[in-house]
PDB file of N, CA and C in Angstrom:
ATOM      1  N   UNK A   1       1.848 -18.589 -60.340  1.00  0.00           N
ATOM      2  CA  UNK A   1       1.804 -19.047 -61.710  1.00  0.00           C
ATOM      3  C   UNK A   1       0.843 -18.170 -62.493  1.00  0.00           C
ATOM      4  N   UNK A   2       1.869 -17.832 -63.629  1.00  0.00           N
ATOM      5  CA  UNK A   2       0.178 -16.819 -64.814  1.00  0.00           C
ATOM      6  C   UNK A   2      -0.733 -17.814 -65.572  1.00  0.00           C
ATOM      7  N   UNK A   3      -2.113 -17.566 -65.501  1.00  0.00           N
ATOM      8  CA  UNK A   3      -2.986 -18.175 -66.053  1.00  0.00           C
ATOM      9  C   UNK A   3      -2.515 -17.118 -67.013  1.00  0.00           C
ATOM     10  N   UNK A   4      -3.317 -17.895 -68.298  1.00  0.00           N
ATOM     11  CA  UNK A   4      -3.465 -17.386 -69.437  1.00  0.00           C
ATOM     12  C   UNK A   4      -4.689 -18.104 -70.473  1.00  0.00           C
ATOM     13  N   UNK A   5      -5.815 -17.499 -70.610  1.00  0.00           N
ATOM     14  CA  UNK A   5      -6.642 -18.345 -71.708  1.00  0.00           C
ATOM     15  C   UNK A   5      -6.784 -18.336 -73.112  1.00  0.00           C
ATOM     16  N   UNK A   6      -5.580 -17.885 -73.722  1.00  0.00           N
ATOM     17  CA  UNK A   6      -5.244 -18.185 -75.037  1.00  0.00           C
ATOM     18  C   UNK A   6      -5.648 -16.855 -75.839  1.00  0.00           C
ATOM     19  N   UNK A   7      -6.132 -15.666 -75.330  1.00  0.00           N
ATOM     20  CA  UNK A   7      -6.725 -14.285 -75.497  1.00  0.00           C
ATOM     21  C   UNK A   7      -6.259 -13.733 -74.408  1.00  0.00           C
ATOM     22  N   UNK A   8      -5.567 -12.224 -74.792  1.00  0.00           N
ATOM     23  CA  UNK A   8      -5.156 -11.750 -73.381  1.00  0.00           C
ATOM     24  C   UNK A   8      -6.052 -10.228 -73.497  1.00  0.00           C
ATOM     25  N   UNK A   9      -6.987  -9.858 -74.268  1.00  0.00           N
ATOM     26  CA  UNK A   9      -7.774  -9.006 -74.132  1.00  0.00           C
ATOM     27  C   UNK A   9      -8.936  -9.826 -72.661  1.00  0.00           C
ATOM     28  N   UNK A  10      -9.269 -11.347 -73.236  1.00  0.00           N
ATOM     29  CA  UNK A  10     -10.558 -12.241 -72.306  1.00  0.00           C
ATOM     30  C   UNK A  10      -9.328 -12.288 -70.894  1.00  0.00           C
ATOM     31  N   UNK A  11      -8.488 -12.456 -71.162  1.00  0.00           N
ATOM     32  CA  UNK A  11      -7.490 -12.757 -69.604  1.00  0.00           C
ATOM     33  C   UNK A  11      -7.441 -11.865 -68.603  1.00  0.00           C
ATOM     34  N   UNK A  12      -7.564 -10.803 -69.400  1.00  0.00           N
ATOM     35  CA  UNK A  12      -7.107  -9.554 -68.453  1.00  0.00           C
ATOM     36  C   UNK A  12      -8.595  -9.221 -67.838  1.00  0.00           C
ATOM     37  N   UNK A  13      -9.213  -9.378 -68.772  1.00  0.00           N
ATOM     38  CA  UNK A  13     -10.882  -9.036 -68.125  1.00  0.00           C
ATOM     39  C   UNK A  13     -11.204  -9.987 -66.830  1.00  0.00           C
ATOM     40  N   UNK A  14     -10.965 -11.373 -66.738  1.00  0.00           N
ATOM     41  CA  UNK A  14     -10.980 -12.515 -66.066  1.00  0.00           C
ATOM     42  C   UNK A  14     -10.403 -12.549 -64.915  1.00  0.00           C
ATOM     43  N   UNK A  15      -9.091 -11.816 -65.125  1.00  0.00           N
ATOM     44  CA  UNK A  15      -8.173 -11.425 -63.890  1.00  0.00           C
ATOM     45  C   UNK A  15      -9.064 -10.608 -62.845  1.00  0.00           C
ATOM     46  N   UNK A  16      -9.204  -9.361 -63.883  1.00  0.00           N
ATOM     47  CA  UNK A  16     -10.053  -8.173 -63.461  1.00  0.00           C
ATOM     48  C   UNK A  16     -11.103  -8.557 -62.252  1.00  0.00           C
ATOM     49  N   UNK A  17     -11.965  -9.316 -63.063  1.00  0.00           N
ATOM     50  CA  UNK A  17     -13.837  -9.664 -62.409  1.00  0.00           C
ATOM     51  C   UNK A  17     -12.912 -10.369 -60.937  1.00  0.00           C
ATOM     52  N   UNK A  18     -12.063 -11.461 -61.194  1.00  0.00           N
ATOM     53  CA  UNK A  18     -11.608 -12.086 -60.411  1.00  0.00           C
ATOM     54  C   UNK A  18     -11.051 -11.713 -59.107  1.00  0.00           C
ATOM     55  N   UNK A  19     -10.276 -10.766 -59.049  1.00  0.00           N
ATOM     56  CA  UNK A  19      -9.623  -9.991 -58.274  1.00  0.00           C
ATOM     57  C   UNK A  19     -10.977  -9.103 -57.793  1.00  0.00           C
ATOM     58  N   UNK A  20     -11.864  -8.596 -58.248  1.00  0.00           N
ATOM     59  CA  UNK A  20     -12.850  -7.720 -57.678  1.00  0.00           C
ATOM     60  C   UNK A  20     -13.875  -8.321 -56.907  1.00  0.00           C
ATOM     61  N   UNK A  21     -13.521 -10.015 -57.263  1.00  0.00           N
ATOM     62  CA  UNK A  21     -14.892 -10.455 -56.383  1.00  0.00           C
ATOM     63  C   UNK A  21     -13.925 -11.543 -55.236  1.00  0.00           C
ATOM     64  N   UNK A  22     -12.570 -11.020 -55.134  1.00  0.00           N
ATOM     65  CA  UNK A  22     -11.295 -11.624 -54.707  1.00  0.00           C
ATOM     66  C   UNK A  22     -11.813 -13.062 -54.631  1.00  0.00           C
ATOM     67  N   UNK A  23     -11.678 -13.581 -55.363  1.00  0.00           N
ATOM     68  CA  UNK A  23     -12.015 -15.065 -55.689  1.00  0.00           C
ATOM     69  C   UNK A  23     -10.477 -15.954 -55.938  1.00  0.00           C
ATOM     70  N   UNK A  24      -8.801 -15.182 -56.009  1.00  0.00           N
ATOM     71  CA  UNK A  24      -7.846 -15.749 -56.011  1.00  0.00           C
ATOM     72  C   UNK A  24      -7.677 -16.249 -54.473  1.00  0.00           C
ATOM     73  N   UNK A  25      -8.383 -15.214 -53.225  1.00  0.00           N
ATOM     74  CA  UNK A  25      -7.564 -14.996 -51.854  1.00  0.00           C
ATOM     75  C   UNK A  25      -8.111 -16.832 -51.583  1.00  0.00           C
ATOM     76  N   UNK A  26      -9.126 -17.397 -52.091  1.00  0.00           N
ATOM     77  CA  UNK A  26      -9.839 -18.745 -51.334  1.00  0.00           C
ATOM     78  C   UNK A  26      -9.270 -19.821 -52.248  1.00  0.00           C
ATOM     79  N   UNK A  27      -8.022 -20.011 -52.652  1.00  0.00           N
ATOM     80  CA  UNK A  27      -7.501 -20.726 -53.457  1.00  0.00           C
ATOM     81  C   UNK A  27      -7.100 -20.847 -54.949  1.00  0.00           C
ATOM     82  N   UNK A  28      -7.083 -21.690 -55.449  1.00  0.00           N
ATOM     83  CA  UNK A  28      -6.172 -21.432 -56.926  1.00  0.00           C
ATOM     84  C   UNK A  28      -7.463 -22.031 -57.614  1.00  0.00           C
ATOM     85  N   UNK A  29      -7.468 -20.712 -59.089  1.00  0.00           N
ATOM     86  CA  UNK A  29      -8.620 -20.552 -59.530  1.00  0.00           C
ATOM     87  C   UNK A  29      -8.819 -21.687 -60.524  1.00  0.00           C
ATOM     88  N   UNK A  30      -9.544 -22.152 -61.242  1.00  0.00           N
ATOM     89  CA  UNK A  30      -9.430 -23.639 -62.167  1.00  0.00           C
ATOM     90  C   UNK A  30      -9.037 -22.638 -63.493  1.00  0.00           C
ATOM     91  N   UNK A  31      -7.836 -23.141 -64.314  1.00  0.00           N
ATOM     92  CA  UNK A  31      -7.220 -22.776 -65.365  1.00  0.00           C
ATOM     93  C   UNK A  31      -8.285 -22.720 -66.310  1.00  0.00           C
ATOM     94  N   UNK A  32      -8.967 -23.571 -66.813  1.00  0.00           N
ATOM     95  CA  UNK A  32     -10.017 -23.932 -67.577  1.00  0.00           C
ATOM     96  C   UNK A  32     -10.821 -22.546 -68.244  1.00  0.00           C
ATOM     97  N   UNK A  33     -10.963 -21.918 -69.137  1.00  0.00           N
ATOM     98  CA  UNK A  33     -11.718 -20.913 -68.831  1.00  0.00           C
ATOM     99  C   UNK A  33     -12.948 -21.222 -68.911  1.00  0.00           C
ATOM    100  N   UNK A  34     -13.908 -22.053 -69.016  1.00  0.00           N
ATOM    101  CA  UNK A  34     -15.042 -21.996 -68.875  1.00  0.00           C
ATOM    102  C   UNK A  34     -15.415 -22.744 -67.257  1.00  0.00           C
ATOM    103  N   UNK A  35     -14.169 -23.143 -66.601  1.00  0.00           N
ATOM    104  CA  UNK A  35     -14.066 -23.377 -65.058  1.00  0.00           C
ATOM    105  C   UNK A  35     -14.321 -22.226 -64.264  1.00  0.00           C
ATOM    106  N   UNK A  36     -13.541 -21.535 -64.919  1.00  0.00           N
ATOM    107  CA  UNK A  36     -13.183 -20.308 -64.228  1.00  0.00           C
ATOM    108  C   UNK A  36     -14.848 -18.973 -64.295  1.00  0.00           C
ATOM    109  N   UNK A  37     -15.475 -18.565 -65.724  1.00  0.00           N
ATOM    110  CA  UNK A  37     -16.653 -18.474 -65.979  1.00  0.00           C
ATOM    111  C   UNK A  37     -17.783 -18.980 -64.852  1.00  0.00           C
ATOM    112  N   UNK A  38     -17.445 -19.970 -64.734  1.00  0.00           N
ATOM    113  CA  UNK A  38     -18.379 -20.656 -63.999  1.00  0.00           C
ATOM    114  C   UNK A  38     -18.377 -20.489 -62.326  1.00  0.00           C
ATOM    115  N   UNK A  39     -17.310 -20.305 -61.617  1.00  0.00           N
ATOM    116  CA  UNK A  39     -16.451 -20.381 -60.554  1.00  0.00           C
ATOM    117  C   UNK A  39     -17.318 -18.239 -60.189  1.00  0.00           C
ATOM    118  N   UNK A  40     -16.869 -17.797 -61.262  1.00  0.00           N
ATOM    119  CA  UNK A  40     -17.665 -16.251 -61.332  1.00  0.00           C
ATOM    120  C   UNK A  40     -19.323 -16.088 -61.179  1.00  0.00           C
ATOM    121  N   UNK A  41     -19.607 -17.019 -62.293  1.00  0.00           N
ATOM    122  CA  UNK A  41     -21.077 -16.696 -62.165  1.00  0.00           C
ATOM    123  C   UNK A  41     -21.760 -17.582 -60.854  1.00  0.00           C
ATOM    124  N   UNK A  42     -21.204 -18.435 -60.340  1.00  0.00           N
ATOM    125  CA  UNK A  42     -21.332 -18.576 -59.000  1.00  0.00           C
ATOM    126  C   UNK A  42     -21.234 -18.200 -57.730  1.00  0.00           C
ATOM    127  N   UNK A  43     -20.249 -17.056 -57.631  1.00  0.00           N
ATOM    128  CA  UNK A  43     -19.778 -16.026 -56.802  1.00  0.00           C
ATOM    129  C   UNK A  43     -21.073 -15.200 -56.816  1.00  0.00           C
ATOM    130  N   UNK A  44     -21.043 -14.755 -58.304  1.00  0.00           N
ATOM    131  CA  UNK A  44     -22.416 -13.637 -58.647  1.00  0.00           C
ATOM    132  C   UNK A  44     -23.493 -14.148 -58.208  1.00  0.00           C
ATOM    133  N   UNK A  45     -23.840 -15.367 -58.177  1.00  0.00           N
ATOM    134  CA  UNK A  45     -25.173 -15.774 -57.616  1.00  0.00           C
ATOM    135  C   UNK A  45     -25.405 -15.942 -55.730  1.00  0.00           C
ATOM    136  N   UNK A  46     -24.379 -16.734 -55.523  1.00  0.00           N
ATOM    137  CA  UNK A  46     -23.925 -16.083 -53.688  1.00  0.00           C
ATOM    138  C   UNK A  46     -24.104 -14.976 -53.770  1.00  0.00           C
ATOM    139  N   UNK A  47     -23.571 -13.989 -53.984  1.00  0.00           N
ATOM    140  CA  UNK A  47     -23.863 -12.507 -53.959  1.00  0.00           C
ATOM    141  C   UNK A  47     -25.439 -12.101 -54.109  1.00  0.00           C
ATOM    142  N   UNK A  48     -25.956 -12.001 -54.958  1.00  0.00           N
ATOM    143  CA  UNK A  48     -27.055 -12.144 -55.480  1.00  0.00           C
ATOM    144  C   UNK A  48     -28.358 -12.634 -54.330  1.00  0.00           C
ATOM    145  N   UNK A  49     -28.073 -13.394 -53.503  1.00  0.00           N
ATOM    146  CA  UNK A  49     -28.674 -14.458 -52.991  1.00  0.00           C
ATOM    147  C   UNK A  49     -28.685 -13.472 -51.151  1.00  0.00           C
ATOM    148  N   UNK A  50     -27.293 -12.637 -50.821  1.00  0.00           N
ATOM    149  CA  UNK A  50     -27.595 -12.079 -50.100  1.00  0.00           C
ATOM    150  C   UNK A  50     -27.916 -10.620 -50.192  1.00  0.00           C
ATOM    151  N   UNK A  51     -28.015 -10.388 -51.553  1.00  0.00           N
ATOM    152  CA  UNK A  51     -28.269  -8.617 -51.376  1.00  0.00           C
ATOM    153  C   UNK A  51     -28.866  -8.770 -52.826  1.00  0.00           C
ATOM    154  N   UNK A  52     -29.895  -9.216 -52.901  1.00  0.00           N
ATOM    155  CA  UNK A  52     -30.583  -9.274 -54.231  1.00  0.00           C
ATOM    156  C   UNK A  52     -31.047  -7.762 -55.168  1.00  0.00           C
ATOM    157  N   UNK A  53     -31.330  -6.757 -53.641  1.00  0.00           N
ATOM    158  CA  UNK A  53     -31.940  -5.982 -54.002  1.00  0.00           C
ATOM    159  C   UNK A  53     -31.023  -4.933 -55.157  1.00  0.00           C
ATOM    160  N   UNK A  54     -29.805  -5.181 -54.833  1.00  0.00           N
ATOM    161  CA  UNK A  54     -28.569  -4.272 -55.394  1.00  0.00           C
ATOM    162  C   UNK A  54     -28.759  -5.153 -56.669  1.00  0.00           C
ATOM    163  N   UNK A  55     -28.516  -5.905 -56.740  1.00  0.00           N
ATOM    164  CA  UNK A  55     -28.501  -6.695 -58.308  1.00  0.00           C
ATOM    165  C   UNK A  55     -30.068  -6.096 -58.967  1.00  0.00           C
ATOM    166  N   UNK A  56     -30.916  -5.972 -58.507  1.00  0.00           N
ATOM    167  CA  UNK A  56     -32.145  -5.597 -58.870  1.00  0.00           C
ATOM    168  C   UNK A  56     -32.095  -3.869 -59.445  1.00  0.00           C
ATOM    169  N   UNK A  57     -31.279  -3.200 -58.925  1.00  0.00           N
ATOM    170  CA  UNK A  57     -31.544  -1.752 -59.104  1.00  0.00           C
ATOM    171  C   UNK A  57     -30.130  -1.033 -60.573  1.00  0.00           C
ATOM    172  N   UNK A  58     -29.391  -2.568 -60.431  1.00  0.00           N
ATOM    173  CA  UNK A  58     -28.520  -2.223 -61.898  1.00  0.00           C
ATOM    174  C   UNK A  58     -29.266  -2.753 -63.266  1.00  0.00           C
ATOM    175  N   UNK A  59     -29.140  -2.077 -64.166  1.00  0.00           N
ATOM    176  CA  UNK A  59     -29.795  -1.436 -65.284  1.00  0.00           C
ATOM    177  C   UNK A  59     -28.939  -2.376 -66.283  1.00  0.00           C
ATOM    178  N   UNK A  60     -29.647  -3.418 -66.524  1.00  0.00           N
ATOM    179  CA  UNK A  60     -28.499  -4.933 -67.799  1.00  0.00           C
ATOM    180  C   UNK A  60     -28.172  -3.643 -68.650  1.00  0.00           C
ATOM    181  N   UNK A  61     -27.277  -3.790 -69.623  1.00  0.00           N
ATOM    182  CA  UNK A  61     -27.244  -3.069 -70.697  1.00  0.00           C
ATOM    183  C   UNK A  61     -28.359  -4.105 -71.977  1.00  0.00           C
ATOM    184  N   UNK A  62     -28.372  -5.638 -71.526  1.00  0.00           N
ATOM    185  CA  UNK A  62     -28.698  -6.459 -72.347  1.00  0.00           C
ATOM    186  C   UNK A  62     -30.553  -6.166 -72.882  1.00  0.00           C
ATOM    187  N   UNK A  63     -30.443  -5.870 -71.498  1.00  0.00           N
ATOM    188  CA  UNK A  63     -32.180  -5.724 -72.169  1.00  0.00           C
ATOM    189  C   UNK A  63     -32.967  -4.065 -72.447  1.00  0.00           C
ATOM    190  N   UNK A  64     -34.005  -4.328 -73.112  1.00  0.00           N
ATOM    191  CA  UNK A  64     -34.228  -2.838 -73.414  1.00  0.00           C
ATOM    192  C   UNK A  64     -33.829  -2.371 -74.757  1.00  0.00           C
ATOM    193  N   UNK A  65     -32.985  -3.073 -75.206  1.00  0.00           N
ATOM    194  CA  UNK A  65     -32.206  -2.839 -76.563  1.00  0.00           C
ATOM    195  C   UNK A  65     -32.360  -3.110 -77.993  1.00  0.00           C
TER     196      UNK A  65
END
């Protein structure tokens, strides 16, 4: 089934992150997009949690600016 969150510039990005942190292979992702947001930045924090140091040595674009 195609998700779609009502923007297909935000969809395709969503797909994207999704597929890279293969977060489809462990079941069906919550349609919702702020489910789905959330479902990511939780992945990122598991991640995070075992290899902190790699998250540490990328450069935010956010700050500094």
């Amino acid at each position: 089934m195609l998700r779609d969150c009502g923007n297909q510039a935000v969809e395709e990005r969503l797909q994207n992150i999704e597929a890279h942190l293969r977060l489809q292979t462990g079941g069906p992702v919550p349609r919702d997009i702020y489910q789905r947001i959330k479902k990511l930045e939780d992945k990122i924090l598991e991640l995070e949690g075992i290899s902190p140091e790699y998250f540490q040595s990328i450069a935010c674009p956010c700050k500094g600016h």
